[in-house]
Protein backbone atom coordinates (compact mmCIF):
# COMPACT_ATOMS: atom_id res chain seq x y z
CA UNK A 1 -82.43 35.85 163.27
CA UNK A 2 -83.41 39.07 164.36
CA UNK A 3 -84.12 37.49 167.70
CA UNK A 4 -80.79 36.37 168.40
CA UNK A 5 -79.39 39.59 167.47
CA UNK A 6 -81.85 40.88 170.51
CA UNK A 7 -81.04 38.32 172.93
CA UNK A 8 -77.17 38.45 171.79
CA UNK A 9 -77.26 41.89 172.61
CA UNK A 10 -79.14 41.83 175.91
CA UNK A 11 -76.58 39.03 177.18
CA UNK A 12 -73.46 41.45 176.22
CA UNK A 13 -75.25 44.36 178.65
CA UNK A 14 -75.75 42.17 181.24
CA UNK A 15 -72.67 40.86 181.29
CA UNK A 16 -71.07 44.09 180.95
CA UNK A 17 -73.05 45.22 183.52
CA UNK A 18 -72.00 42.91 186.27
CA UNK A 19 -68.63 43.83 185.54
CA UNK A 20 -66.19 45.37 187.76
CA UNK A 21 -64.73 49.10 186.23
CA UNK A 22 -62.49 50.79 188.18
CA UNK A 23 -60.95 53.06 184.87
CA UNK A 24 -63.06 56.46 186.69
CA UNK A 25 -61.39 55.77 190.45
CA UNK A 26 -57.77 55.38 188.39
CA UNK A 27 -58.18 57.99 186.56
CA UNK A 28 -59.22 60.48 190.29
CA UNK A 29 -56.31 59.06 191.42
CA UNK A 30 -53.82 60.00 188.87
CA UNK A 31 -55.76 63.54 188.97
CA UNK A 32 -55.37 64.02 192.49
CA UNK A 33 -51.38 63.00 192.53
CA UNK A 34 -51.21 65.38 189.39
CA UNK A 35 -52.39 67.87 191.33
CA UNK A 36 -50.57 67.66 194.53
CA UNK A 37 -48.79 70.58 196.13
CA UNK A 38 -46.01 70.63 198.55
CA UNK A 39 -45.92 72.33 201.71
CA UNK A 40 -43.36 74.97 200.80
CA UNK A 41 -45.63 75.82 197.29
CA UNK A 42 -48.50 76.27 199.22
CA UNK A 43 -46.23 78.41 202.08
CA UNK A 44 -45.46 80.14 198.83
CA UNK A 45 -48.52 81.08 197.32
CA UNK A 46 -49.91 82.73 200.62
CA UNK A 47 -46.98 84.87 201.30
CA UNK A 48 -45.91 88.22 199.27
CA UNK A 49 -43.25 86.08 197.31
CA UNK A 50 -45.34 86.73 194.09
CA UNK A 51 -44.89 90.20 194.06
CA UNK A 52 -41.25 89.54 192.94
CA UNK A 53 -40.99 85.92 191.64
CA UNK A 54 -42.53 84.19 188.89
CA UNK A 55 -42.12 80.08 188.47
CA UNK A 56 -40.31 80.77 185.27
CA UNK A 57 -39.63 84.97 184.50
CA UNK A 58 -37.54 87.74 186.29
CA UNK A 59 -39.63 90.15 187.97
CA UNK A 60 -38.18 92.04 190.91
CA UNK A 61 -36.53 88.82 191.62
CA UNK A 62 -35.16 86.43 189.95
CA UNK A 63 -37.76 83.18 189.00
CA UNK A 64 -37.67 80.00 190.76
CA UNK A 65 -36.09 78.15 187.85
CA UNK A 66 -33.50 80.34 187.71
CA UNK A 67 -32.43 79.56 191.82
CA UNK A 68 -32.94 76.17 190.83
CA UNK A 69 -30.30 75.80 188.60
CA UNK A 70 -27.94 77.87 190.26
CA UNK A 71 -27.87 76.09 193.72
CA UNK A 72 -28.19 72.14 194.24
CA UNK A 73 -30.81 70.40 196.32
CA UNK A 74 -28.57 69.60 199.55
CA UNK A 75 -28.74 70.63 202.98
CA UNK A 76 -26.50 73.49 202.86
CA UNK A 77 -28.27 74.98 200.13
CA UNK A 78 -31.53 74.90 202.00
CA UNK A 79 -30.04 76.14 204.96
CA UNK A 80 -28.77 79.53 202.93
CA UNK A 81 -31.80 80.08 201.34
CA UNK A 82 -33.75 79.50 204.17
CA UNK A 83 -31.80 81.95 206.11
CA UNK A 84 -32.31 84.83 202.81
CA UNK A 85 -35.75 84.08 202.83
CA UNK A 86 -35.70 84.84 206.49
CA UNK A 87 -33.15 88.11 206.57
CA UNK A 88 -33.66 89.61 203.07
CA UNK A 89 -30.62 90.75 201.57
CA UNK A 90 -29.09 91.94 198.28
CA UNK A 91 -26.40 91.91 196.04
CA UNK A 92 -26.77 88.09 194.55
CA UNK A 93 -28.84 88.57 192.07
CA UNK A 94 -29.04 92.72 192.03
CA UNK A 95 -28.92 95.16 193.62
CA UNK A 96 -32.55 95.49 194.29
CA UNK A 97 -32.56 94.33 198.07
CA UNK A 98 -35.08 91.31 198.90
CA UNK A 99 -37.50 91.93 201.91
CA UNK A 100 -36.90 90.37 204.98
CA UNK A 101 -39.87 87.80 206.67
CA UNK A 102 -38.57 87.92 210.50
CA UNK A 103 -41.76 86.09 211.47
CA UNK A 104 -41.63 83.13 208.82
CA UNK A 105 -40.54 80.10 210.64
CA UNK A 106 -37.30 78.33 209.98
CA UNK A 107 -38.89 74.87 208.55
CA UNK A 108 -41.10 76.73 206.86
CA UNK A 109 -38.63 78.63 205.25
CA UNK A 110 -36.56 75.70 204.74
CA UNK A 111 -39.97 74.05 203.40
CA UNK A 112 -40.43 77.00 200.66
CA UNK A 113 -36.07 76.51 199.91
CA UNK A 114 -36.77 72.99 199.52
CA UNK A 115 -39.79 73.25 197.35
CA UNK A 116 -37.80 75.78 194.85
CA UNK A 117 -34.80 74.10 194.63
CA UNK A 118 -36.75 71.03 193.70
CA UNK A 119 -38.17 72.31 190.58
CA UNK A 120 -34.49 71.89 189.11
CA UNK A 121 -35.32 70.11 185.70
């Protein structure tokens, strides 16, 4: 009895063994999509925007959610953020002025507009 038990259980590990698993490459997958970042976040995290904007909290400047929800994702939107992101200015959301970045590109301005007006929930 005890034998068949053994030979039972070495036929289950072979078996097993010859198996196909592909549950650790899904799982990599998912992380990796999880993880993802979009141009205009990453445009965001190496430029001085942190100094006055948090995700979700007012700092200087107001937080990302908070843009979010006051403008809609459409082309006009982007295009007027964009162009604040670009000039600076003051007097939307205080009257502590936001800095100008002359030398940012205008898609990648329009990349960072696009990334925080995407975060609408």
């Amino acid at each position: 009895m005890k034998f068949t038990y053994l030979l039972l259980g070495v036929a289950m590990i072979t078996l097993t063994s010859f198996s196909k698993d592909n549950t650790e490459k899904k799982y990599i997958n998912k992380a990796a999509v999880f993880f993802q970042t979009s141009d205009g976040e990453k445009l965001i995290s190496k430029m001085d925007c942190i100094g006055c904007h948090k995700l979700d909290k007012k700092l200087i400047g107001p937080a990302y959610l908070d843009i979010a929800k006051k403008y809609a994702l459409n082309d006009k939107n982007i295009n007027y953020l964009s162009a604040k992101i670009i000039k600076g200015g003051s007097g939307v959301w205080g009257s502590i002025p936001m800095a100008a970045h002359s030398t940012l590109k205008k898609e990648d301005a329009k990349s960072m507009a696009k990334y925080i007006l995407s975060l609408k929930k």
